[in-house]
C-alpha atoms as a PDB file:
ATOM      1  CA  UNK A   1     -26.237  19.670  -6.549  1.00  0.00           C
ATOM      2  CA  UNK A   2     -27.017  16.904  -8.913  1.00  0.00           C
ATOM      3  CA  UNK A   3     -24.108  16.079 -11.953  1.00  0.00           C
ATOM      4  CA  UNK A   4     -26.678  16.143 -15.185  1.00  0.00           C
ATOM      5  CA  UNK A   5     -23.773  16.082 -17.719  1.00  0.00           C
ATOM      6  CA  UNK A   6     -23.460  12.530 -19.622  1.00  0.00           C
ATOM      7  CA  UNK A   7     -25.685   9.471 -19.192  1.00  0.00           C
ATOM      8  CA  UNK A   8     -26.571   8.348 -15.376  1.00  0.00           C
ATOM      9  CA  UNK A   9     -25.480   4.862 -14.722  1.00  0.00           C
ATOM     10  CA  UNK A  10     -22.885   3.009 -15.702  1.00  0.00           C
ATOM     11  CA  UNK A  11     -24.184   0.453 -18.520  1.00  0.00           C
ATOM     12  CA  UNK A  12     -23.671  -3.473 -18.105  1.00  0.00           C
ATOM     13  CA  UNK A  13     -19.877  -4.430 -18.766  1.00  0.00           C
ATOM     14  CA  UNK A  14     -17.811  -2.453 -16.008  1.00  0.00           C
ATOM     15  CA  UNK A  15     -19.239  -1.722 -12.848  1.00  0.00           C
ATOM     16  CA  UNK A  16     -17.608   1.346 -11.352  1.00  0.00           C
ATOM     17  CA  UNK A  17     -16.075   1.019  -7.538  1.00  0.00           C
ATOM     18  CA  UNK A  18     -14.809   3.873  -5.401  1.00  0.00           C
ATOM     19  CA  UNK A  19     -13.714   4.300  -1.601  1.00  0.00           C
ATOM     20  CA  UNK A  20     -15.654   5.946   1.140  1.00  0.00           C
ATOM     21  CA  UNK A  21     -13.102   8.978   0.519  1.00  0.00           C
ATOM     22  CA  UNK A  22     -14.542   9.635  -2.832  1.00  0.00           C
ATOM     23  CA  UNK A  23     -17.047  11.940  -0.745  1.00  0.00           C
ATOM     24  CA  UNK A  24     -20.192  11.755  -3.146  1.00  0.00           C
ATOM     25  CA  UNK A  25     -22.825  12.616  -2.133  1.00  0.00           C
ATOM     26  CA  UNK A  26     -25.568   9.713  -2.286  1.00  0.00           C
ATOM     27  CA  UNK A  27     -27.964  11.000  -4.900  1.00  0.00           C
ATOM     28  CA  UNK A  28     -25.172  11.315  -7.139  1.00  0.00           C
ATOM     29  CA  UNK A  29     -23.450   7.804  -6.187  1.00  0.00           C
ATOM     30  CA  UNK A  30     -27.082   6.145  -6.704  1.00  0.00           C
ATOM     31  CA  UNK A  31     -27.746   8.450 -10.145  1.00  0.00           C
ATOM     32  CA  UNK A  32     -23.982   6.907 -11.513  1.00  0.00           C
ATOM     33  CA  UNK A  33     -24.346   3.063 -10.012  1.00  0.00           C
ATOM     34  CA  UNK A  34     -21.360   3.930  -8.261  1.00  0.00           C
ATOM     35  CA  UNK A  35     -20.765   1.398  -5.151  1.00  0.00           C
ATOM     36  CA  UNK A  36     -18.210   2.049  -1.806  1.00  0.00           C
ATOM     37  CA  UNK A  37     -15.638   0.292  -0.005  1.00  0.00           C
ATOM     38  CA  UNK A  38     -16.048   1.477   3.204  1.00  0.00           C
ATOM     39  CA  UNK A  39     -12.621   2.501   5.185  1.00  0.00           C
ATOM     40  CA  UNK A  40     -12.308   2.399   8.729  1.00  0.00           C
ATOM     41  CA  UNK A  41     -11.908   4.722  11.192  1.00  0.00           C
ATOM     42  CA  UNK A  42     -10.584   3.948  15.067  1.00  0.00           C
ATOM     43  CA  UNK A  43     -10.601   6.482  17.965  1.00  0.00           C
ATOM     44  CA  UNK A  44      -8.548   6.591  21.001  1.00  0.00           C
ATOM     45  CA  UNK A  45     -10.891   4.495  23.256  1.00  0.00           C
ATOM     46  CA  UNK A  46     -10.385   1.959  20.604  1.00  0.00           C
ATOM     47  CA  UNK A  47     -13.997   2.639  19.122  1.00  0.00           C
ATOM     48  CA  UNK A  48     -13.834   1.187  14.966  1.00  0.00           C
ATOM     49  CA  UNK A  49     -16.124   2.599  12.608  1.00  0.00           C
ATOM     50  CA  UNK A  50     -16.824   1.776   8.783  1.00  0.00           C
ATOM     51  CA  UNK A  51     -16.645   5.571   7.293  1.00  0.00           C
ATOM     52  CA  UNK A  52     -19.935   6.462   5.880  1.00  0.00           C
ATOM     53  CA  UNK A  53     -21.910   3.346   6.654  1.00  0.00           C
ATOM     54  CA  UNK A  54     -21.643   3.433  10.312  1.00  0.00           C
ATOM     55  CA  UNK A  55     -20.681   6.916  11.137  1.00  0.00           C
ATOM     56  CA  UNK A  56     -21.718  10.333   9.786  1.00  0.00           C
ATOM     57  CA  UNK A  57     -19.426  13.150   9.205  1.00  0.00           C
ATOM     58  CA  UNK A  58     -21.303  15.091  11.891  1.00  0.00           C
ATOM     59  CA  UNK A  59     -20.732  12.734  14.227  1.00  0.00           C
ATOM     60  CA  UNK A  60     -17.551  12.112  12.929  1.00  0.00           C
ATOM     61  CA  UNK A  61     -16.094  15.703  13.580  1.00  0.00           C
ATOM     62  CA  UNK A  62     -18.307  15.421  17.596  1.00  0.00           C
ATOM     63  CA  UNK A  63     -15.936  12.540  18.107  1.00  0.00           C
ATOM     64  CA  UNK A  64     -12.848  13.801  16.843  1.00  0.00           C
ATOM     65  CA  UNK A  65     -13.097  17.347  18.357  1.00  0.00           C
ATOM     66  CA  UNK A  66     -13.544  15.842  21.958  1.00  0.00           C
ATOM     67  CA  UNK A  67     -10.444  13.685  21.431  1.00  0.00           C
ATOM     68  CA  UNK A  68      -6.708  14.508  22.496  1.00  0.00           C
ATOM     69  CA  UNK A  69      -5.566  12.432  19.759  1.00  0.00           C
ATOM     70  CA  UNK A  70      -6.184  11.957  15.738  1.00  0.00           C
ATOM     71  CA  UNK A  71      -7.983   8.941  15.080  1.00  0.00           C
ATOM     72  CA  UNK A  72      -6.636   6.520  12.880  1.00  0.00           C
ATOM     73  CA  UNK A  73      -8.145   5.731   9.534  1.00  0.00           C
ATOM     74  CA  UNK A  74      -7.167   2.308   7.809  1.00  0.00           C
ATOM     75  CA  UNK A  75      -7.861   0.903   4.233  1.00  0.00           C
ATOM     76  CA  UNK A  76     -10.021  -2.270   4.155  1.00  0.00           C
ATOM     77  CA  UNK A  77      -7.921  -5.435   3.878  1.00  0.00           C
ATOM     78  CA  UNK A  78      -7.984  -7.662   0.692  1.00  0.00           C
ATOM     79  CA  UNK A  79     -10.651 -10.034   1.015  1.00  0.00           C
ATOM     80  CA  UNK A  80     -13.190  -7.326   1.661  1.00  0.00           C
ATOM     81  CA  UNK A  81     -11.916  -5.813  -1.828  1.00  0.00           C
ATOM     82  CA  UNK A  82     -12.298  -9.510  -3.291  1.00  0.00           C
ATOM     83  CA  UNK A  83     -15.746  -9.796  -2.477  1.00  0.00           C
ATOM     84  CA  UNK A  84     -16.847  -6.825  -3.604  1.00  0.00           C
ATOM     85  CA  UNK A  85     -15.042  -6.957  -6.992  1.00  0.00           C
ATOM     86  CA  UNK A  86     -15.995 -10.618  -7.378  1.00  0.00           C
ATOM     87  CA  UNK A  87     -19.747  -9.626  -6.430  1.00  0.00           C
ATOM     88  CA  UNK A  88     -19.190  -6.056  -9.239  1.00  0.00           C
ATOM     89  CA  UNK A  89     -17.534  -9.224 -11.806  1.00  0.00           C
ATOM     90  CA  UNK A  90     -21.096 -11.119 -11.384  1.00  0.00           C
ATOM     91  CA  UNK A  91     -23.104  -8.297 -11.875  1.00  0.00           C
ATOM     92  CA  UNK A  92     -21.514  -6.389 -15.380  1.00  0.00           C
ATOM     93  CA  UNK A  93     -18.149  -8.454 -16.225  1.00  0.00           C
ATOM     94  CA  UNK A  94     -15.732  -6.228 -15.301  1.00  0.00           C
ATOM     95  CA  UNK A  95     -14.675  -3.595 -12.339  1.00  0.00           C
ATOM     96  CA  UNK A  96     -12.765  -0.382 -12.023  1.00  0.00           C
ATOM     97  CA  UNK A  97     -11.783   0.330  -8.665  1.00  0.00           C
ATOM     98  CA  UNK A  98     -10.852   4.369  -8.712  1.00  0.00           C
ATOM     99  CA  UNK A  99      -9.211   4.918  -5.137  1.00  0.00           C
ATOM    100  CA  UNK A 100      -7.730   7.190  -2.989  1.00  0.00           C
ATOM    101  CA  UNK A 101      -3.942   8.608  -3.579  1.00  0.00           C
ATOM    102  CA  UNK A 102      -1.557   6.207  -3.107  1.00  0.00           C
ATOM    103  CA  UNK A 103       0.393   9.208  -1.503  1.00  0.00           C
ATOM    104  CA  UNK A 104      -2.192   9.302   1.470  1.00  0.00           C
ATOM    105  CA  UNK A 105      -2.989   5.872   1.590  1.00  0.00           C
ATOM    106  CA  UNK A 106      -2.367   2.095   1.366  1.00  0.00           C
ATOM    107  CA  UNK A 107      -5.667   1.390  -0.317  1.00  0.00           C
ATOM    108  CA  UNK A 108      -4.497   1.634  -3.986  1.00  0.00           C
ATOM    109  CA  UNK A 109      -1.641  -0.701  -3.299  1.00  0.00           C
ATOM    110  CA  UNK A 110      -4.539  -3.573  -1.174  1.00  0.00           C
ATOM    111  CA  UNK A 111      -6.472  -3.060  -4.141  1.00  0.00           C
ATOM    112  CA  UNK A 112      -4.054  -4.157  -6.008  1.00  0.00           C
ATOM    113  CA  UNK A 113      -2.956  -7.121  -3.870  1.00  0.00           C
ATOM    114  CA  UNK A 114      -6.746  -8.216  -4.011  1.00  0.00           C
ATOM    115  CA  UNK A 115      -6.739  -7.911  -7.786  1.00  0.00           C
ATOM    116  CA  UNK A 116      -3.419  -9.788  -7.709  1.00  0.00           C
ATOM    117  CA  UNK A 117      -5.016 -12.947  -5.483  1.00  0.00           C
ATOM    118  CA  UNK A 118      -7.968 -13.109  -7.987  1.00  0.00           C
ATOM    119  CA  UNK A 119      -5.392 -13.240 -11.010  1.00  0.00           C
ATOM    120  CA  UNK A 120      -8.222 -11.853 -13.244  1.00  0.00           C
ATOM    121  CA  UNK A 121      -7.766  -9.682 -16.185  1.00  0.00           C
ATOM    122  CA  UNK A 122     -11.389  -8.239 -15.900  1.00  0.00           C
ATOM    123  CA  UNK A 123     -10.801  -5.976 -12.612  1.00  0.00           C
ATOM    124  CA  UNK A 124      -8.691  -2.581 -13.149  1.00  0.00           C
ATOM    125  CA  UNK A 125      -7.287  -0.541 -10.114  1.00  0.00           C
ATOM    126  CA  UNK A 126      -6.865   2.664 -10.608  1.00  0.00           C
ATOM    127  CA  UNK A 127      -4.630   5.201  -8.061  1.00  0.00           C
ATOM    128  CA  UNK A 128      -6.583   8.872  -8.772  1.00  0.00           C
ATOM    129  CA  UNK A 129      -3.935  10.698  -7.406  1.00  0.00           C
ATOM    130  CA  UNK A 130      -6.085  12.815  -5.355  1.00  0.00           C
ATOM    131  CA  UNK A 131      -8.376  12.495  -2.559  1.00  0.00           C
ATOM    132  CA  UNK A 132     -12.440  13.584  -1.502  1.00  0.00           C
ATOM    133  CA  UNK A 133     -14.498  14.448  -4.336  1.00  0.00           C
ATOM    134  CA  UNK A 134     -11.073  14.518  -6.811  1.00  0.00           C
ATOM    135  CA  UNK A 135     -11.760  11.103  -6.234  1.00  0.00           C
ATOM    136  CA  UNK A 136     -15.209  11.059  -6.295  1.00  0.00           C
ATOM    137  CA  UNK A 137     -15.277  13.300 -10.006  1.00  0.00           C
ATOM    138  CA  UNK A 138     -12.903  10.487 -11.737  1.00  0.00           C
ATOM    139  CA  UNK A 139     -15.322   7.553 -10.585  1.00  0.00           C
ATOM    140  CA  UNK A 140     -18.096   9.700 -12.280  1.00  0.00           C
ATOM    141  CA  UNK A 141     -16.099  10.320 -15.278  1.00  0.00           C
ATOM    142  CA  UNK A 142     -15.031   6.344 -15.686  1.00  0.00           C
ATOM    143  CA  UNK A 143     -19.224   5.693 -14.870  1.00  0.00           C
ATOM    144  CA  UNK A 144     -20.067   7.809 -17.899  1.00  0.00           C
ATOM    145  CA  UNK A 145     -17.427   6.770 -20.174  1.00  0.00           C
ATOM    146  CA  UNK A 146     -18.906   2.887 -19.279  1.00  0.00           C
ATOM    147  CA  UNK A 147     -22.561   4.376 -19.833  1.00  0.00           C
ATOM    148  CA  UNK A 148     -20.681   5.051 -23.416  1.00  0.00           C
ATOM    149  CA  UNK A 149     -20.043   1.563 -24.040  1.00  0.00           C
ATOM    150  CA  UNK A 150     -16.692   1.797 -23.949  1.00  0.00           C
ATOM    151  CA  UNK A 151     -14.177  -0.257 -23.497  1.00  0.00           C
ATOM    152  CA  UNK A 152     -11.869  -0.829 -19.964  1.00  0.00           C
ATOM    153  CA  UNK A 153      -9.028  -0.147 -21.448  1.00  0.00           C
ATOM    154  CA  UNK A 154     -10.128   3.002 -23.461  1.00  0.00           C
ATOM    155  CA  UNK A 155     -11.777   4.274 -19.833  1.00  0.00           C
ATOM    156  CA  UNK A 156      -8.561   3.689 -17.917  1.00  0.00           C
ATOM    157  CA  UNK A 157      -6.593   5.456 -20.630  1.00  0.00           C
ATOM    158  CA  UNK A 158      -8.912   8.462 -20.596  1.00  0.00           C
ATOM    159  CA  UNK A 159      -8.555   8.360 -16.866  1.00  0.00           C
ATOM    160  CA  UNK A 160      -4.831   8.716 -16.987  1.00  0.00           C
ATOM    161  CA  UNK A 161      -5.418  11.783 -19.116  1.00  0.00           C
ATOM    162  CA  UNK A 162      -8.130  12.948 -16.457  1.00  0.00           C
ATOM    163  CA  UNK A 163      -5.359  12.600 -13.714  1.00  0.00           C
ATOM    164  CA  UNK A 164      -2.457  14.277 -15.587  1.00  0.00           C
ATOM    165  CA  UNK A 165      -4.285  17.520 -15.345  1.00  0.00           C
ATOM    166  CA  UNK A 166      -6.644  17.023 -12.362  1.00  0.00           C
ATOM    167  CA  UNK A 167      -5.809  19.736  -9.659  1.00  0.00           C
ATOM    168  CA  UNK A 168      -6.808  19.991  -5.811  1.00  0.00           C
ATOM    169  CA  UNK A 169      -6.349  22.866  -3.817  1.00  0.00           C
ATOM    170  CA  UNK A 170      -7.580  23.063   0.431  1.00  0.00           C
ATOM    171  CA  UNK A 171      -7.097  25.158   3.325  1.00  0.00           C
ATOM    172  CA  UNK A 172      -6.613  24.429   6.655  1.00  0.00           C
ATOM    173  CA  UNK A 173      -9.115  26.718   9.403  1.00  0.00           C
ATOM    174  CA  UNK A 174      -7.279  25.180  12.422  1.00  0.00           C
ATOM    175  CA  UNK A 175      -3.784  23.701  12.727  1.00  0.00           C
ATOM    176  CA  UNK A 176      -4.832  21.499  15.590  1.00  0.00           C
ATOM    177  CA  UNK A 177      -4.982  18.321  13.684  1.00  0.00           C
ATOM    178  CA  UNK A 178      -1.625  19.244  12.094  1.00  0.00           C
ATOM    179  CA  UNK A 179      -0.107  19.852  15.736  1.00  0.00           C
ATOM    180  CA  UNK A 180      -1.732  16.107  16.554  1.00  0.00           C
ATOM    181  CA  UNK A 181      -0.830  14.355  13.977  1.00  0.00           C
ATOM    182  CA  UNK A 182       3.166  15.460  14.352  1.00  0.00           C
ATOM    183  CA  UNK A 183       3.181  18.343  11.400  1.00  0.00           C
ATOM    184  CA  UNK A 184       3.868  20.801  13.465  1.00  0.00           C
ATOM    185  CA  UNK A 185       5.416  21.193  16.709  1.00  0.00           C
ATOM    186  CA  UNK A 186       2.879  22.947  19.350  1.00  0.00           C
ATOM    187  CA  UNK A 187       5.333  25.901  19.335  1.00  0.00           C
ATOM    188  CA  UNK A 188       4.623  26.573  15.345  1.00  0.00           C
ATOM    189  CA  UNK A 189       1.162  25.471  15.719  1.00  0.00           C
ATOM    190  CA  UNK A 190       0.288  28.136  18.201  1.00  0.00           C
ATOM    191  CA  UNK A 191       2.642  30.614  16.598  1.00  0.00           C
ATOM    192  CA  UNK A 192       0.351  30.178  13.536  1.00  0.00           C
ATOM    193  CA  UNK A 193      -2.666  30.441  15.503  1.00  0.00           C
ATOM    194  CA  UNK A 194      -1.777  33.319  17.161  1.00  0.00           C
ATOM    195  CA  UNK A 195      -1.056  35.139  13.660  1.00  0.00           C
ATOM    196  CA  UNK A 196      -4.146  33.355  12.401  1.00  0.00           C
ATOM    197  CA  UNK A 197      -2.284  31.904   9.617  1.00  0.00           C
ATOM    198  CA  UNK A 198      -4.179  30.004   7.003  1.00  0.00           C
ATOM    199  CA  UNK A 199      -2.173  27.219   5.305  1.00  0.00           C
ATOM    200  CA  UNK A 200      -3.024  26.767   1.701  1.00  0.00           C
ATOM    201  CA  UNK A 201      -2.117  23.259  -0.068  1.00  0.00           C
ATOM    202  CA  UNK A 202      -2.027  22.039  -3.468  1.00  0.00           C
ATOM    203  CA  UNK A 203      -1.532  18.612  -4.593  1.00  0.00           C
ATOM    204  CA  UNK A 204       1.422  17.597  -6.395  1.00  0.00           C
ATOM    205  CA  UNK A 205       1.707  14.854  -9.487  1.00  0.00           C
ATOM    206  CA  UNK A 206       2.530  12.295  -6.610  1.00  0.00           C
ATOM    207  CA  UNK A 207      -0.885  13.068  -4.807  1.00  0.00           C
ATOM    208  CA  UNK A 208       0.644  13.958  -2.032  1.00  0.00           C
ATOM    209  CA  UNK A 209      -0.300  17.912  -0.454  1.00  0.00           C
ATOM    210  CA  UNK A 210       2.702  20.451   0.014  1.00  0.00           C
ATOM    211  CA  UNK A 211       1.866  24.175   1.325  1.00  0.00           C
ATOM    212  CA  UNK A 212       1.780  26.398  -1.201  1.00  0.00           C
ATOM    213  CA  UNK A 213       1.027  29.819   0.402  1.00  0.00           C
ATOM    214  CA  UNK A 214       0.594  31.280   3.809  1.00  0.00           C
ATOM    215  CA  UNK A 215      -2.381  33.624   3.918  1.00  0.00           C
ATOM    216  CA  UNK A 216      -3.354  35.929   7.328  1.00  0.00           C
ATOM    217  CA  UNK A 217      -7.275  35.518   7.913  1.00  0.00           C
ATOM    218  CA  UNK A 218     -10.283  32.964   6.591  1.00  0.00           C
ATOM    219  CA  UNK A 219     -11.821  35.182   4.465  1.00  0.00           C
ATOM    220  CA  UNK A 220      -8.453  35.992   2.382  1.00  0.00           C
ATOM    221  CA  UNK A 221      -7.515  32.075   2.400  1.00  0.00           C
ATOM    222  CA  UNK A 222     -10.995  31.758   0.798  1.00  0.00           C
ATOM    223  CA  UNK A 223     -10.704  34.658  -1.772  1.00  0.00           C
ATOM    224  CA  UNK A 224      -7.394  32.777  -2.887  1.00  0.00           C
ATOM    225  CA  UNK A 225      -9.100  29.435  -3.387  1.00  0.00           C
ATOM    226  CA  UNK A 226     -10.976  30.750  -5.371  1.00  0.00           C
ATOM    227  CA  UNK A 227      -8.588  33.076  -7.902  1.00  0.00           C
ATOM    228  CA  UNK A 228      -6.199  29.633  -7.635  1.00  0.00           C
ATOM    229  CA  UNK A 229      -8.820  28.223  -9.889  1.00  0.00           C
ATOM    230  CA  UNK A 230      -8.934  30.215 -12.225  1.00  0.00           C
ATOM    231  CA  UNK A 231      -5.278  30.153 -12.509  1.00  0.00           C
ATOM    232  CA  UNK A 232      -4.661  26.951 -12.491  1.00  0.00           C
ATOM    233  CA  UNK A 233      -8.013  25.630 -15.008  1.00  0.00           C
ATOM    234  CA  UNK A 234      -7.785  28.721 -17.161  1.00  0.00           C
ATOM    235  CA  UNK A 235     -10.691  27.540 -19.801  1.00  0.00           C
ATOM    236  CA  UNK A 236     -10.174  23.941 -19.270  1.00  0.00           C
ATOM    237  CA  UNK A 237     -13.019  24.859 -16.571  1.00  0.00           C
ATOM    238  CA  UNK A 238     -15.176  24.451 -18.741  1.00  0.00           C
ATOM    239  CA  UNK A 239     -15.515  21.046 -19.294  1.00  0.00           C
ATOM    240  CA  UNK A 240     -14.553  20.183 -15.568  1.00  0.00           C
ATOM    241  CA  UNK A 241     -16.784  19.538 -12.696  1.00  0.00           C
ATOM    242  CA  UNK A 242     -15.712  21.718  -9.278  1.00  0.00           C
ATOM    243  CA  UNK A 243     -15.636  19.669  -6.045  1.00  0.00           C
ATOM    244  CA  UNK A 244     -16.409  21.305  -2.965  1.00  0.00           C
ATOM    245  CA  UNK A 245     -16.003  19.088   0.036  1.00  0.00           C
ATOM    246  CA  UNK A 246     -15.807  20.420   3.213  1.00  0.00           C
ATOM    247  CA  UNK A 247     -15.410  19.546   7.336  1.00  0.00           C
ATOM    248  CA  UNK A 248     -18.214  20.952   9.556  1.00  0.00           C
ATOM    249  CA  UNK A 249     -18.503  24.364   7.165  1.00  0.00           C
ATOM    250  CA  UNK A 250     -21.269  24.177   4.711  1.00  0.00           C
ATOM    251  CA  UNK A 251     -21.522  27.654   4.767  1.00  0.00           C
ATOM    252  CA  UNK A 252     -17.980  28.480   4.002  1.00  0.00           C
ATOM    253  CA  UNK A 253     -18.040  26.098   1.180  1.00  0.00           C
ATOM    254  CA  UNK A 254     -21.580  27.626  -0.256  1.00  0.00           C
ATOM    255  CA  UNK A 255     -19.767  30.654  -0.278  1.00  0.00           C
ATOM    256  CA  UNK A 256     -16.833  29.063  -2.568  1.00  0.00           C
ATOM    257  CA  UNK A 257     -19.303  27.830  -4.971  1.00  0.00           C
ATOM    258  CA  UNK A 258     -21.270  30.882  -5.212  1.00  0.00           C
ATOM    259  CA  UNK A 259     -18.215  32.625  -6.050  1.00  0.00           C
ATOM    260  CA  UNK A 260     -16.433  30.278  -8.508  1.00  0.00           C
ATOM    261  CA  UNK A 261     -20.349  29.989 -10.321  1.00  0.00           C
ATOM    262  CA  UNK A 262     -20.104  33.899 -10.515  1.00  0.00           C
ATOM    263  CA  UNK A 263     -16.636  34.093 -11.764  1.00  0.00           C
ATOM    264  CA  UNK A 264     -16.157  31.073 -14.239  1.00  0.00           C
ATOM    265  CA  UNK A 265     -17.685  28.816 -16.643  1.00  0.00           C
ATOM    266  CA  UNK A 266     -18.124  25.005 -15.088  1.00  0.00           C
ATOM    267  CA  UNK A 267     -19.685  21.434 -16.220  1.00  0.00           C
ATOM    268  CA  UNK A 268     -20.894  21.437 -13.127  1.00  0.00           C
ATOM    269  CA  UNK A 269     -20.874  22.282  -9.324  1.00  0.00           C
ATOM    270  CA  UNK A 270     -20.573  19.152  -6.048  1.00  0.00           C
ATOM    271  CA  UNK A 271     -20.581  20.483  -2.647  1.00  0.00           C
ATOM    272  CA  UNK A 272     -20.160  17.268   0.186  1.00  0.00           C
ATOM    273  CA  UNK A 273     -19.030  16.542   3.811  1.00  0.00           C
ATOM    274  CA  UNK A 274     -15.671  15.559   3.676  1.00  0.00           C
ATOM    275  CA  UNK A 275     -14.904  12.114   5.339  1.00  0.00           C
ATOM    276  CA  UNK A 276     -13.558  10.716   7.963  1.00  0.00           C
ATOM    277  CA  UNK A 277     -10.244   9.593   6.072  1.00  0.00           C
ATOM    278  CA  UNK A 278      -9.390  12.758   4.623  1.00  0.00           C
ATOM    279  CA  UNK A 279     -11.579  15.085   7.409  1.00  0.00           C
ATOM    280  CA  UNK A 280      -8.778  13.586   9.986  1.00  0.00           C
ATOM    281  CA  UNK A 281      -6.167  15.713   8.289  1.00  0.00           C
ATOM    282  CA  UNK A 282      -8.095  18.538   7.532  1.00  0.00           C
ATOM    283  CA  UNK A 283      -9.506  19.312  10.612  1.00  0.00           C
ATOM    284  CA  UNK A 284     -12.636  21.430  10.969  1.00  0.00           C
ATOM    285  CA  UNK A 285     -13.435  24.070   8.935  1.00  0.00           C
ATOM    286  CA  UNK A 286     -10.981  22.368   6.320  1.00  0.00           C
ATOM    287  CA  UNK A 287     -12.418  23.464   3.277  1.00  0.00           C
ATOM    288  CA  UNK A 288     -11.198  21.624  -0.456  1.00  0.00           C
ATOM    289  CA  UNK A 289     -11.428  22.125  -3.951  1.00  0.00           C
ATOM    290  CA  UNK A 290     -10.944  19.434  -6.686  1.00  0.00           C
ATOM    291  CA  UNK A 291     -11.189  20.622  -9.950  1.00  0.00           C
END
C-alpha cells in the first residue's frame, strides 16, 4: 500500500540514503527518491549475493531453507558508501544515510568510517535503532521533512525524536534459525517446537531484540502483536505509519494489517518481504511490526 501522507520526493538539498534492510517496497522507495546500499548476503557453498538487487526474498528464503547453515549477511565496505554519498553530494548537496541498528549490524559504524574518509560536513549518518521497515518508515520521514525544505540538522533532530519513541515488535514461526545461528541449543529448540512455542520480541532503546513473552500457538502470537500495539502507541498511532514486513507469509501479515486497520487509527499501512539481512534471523514465517 502506497504512503500518501506528506509530499513524495525528497526536494533538491539532501538526498535521502537507506540500506537494503529498510524493506520498502519499490513504489514507495521510487515515490520518496529514496536510493539503497545494497548488503550482502553469502551461503554455505560460498555463493555472494547483493540483497535486493541480485536476489529476491523468494528466492532468498528457497536458498536458505535448503541450507544446514545460516547464511551470512555483511554490510558493504566504505568505498561503496563513498561513492554513493559522493554521487547523492553531486546530485542535491547533502546526504542522510538512515541505516540499520547498530545493535544488529556494523553498517552504521562503516557508514560512519566512510563519512569520516570524506571529512565532509554535508553527509549525516544516522543509526535508526531498528531494523526492516522501522528502518524503512524513518528514511520516509527524513524524505518528507527534506521535501519541506528543511534543514539537515533540523531533519536529524526530528529523527532523534522519531527514534526515542519508535517501537518494533516480531514473532518467530520456527526456531530453526535460532537453533542455527547458536540461540538456542537443539535441546530448547525442539523443546519449544514440540510445545509450539511462539517467541515474541520487542526492541529495546539499544536496537537490539530481547523476548518479551512466550505465547503457545500462531494464531495467539498473532492476536498479541496486534493488542501490543495498541499498548505500546496508545493514540500516538495516529500520526504513525505501521510496518508490516514479513518472511515467506503474506497472508499472515494481511491478516495483521486487517486487524490493526479494524482496531486503531493509523497514518498509514506498509506491508513488505522482509530481507535477506534481517529474514536470516527471523526465519520463515517471521512476521514484524514497526510502528
Amino acid at each position: 500500500m502506497p504512503v500518501t501522507a506528506g509530499r513524495s520526493g525528497a526536494a533538491v538539498g539532501i538526498k535521502i540514503i537507506t540500506d537494503t534492510s529498510c524493506d520498502l517496497p519499490q513504489e514507495v522507495l521510487e515515490q520518496y527518491n529514496i536510493e539503497m546500499i545494497p548488503l550482502k548476503v553469502t551461503f554455505a557453498n560460498g555463493e555472494t549475493y547483493l540483497d535486493r538487487f541480485e536476489i529476491c526474498p523468494r528466492t532468498f528464503v528457497e536458498k536458505m531453507s535448503s541450507s544446514a547453515t545460516l547464511p551470512k549477511t555483511s554490510a558493504p565496505d566504505p568505498h561503496t558508501f563513498v561513492k554513493y554519498f559522493e554521487q547523492g553530494i553531486r546530485e542535491t548537496g547533502a546526504v542522510i544515510f538512515v541505516s540499520l541498528s547498530s545493535g544488529l549490524s556494523s553498517t552504521s559504524q562503516i557508514a560512519q568510517m566512510a563519512c569520516n574518509m570524506m571529512n565532509s560536513s554535508k553527509v549525516k549518518v544516522f543509526d535508526s535503532l531498528t531494523a526492516s521497515l522501522g528502518t524503512g518508515i524513518m528514511a520516509i520521514r527524513a524524505a518528507q521533512m527534506a521535501a519541506r525544505g528543511m534543514s539537515l540538522e533540523a531533519v536529524l533532530e526530528k529523527l532523534a525524536a522519531i527514534r526515542a519513541t519508535r517501537e518494533v515488535i516480531f514473532v518467530l514461526d520456527t526456531l530453526e534459525n535460532v537453533v542455527k545461528g547458536g540461540r538456542l541449543s537443539k535441546f530448547e529448540g525442539m523443546a519449544g517446537t514440540i510445545l509450539n512455542i511462539k517467541p515474541i520480541l520487542r526492541g529495546n532503546q539499544l536496537g537490539i531484540p530481547e523476548i518479551v513473552e512466550k505465547v503457545r500457538g500462531r494464531k495467539k502470537a498473532m492476536k498479541r502483536l496486534v493488542a501490543m500495539v495498541g499498548e505500546l502507541a496508545g493514540a500516538s498511532l495516529l500520526h504513525r505509519i505501521v510496518g508490516i514486513s514479513h518472511v515467506n507469509c503474506l497472508e499472515d501479515a494481511d491478516k495483521l494489517a486487517w486487524e490493526i486497520n479494524s482496531q486503531y487509527q493509523q497514518e498509514a499501512v506498509l506491508i513488505s518481504d522482509m530481507s535477506a539481512t534481517i529474514g536470516t534471523y527471523a526465519g520463515e514465517g517471521g512476521l514484524m511490526i514497526n510502528f
